[in-house]
PDB file of N, CA and C in Angstrom:
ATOM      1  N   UNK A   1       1.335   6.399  39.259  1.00  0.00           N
ATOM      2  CA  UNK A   1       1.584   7.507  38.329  1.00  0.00           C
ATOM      3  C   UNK A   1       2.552   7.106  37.218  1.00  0.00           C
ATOM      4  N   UNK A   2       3.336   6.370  37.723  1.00  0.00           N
ATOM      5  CA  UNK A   2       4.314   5.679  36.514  1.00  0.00           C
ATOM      6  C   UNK A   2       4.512   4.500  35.886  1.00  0.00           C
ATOM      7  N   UNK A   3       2.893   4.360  35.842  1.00  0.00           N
ATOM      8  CA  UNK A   3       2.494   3.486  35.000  1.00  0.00           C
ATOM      9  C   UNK A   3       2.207   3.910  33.460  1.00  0.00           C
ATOM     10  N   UNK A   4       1.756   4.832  32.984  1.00  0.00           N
ATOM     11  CA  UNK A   4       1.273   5.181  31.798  1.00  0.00           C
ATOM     12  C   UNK A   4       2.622   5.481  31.023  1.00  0.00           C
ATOM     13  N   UNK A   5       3.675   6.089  31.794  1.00  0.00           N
ATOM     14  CA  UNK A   5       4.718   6.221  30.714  1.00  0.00           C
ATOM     15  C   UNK A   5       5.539   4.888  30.614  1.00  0.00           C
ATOM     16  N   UNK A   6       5.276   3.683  31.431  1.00  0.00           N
ATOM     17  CA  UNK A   6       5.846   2.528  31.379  1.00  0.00           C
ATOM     18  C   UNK A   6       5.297   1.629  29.994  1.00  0.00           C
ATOM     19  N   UNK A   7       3.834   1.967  30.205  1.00  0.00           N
ATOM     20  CA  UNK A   7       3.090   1.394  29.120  1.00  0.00           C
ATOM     21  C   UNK A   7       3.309   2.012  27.945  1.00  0.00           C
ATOM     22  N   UNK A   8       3.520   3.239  27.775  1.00  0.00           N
ATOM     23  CA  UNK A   8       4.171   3.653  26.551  1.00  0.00           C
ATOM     24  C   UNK A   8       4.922   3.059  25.670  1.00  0.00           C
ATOM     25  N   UNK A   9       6.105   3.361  26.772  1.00  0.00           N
ATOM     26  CA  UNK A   9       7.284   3.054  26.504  1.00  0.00           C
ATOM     27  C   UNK A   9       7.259   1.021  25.501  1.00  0.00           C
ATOM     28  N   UNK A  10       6.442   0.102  26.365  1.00  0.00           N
ATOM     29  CA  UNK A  10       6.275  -1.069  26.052  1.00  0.00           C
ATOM     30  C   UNK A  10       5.570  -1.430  24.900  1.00  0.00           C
ATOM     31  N   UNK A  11       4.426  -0.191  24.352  1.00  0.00           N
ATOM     32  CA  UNK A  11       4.199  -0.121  23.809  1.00  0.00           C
ATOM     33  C   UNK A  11       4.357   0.340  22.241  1.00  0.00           C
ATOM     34  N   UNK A  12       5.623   0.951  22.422  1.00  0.00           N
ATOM     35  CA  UNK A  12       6.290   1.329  21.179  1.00  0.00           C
ATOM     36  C   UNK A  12       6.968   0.406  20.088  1.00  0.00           C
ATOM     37  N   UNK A  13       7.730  -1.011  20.536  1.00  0.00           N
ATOM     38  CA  UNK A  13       8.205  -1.837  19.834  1.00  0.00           C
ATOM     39  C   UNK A  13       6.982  -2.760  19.503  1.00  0.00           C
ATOM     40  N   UNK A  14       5.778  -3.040  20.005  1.00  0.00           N
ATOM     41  CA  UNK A  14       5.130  -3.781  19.269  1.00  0.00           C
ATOM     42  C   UNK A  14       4.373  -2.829  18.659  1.00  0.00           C
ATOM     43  N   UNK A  15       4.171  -1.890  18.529  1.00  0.00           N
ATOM     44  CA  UNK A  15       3.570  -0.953  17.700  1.00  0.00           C
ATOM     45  C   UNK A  15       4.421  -0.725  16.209  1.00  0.00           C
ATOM     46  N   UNK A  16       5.771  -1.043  16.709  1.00  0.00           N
ATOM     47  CA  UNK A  16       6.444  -1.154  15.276  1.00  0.00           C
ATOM     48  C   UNK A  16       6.634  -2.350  14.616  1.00  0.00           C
ATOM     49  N   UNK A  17       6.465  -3.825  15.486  1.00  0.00           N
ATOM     50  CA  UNK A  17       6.550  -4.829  14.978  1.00  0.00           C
ATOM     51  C   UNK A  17       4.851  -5.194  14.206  1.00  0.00           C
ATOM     52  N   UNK A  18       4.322  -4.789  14.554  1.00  0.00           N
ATOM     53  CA  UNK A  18       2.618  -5.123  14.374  1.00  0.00           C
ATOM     54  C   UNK A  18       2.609  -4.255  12.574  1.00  0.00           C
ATOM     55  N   UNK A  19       3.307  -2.712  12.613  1.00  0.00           N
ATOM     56  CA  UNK A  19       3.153  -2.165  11.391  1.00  0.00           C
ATOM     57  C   UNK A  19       4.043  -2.749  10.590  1.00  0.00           C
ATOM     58  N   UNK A  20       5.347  -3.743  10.761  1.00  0.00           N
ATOM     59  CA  UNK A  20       6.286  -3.778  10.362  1.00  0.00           C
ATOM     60  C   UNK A  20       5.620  -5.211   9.447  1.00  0.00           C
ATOM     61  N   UNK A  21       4.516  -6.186  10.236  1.00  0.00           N
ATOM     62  CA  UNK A  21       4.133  -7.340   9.600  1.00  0.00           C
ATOM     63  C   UNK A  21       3.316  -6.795   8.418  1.00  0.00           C
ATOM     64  N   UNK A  22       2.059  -6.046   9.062  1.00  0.00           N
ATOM     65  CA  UNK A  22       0.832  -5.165   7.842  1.00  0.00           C
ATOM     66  C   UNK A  22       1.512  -4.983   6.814  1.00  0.00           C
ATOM     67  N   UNK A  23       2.771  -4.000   6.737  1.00  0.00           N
ATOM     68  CA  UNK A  23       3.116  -3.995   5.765  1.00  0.00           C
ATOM     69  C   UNK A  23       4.092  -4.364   4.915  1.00  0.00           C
ATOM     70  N   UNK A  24       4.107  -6.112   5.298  1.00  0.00           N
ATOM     71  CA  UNK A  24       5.024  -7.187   4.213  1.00  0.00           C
ATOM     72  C   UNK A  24       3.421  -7.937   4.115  1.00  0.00           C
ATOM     73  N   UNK A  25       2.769  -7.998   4.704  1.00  0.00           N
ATOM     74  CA  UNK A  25       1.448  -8.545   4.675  1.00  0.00           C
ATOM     75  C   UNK A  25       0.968  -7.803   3.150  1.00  0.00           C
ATOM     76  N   UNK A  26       0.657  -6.152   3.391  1.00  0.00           N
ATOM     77  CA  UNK A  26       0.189  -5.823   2.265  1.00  0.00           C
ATOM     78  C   UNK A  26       0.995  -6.041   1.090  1.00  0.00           C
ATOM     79  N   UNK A  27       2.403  -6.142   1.133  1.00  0.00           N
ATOM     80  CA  UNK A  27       3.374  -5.980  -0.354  1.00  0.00           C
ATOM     81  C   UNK A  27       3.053  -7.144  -0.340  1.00  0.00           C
ATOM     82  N   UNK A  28       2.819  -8.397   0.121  1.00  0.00           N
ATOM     83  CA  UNK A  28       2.833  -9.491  -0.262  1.00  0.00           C
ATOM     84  C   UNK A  28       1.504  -9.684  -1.087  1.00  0.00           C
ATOM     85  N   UNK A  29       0.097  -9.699  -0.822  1.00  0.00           N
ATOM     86  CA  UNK A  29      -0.834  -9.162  -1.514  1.00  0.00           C
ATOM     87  C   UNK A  29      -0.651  -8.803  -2.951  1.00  0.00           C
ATOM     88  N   UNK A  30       0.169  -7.535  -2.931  1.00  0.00           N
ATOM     89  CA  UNK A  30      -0.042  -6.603  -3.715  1.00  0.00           C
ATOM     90  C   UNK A  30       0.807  -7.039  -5.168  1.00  0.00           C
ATOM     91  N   UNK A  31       1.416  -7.902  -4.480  1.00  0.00           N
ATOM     92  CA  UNK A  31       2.978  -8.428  -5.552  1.00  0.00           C
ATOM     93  C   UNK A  31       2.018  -9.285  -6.382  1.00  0.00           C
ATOM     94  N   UNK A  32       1.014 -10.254  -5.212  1.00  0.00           N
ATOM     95  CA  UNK A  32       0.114 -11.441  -5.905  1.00  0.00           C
ATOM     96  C   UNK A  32      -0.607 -10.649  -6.811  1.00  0.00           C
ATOM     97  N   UNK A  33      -1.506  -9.843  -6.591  1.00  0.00           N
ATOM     98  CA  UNK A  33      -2.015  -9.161  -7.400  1.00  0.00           C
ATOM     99  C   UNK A  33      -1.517  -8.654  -9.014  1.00  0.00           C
ATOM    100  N   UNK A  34       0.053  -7.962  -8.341  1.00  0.00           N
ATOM    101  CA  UNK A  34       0.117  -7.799  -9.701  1.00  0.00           C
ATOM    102  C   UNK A  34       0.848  -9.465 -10.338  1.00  0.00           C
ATOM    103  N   UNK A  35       1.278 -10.134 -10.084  1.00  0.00           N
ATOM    104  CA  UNK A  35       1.415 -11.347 -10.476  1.00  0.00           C
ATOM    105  C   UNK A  35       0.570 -11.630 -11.787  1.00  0.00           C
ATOM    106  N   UNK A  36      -0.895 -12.190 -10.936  1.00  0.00           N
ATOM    107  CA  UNK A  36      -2.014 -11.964 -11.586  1.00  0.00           C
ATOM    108  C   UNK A  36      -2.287 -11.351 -12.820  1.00  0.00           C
ATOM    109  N   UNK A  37      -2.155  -9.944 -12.714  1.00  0.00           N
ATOM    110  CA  UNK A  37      -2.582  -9.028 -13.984  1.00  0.00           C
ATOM    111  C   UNK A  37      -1.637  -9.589 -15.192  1.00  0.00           C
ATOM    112  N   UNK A  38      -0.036 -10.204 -14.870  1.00  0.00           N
ATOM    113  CA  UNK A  38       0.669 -10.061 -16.009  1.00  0.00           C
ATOM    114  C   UNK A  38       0.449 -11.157 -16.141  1.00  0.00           C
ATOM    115  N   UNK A  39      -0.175 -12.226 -15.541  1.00  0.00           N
ATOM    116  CA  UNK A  39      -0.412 -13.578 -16.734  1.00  0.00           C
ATOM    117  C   UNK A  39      -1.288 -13.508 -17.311  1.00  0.00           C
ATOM    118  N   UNK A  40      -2.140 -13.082 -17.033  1.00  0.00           N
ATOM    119  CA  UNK A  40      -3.556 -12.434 -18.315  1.00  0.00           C
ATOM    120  C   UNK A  40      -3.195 -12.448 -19.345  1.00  0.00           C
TER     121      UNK A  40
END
């Protein structure tokens, strides 16, 4: 029975480390991108 709130629980810091990469992942992208537009 006290398994599911264990897994929760374990589950919360990589749930924030996983969103925490996506989104330096996306600004990183997004920076290239605009990079891009201003040497045009």
């Amino acid at each position: 029975m006290y398994t599911t709130p264990i897994l929760w629980m374990l589950s919360w810091p990589l749930l924030i480390i996983v969103s925490y990469f996506l989104v330096k992942w996306v600004v990183k992208k997004y920076e290239a991108k605009l990079e891009e537009e201003e040497n045009e």
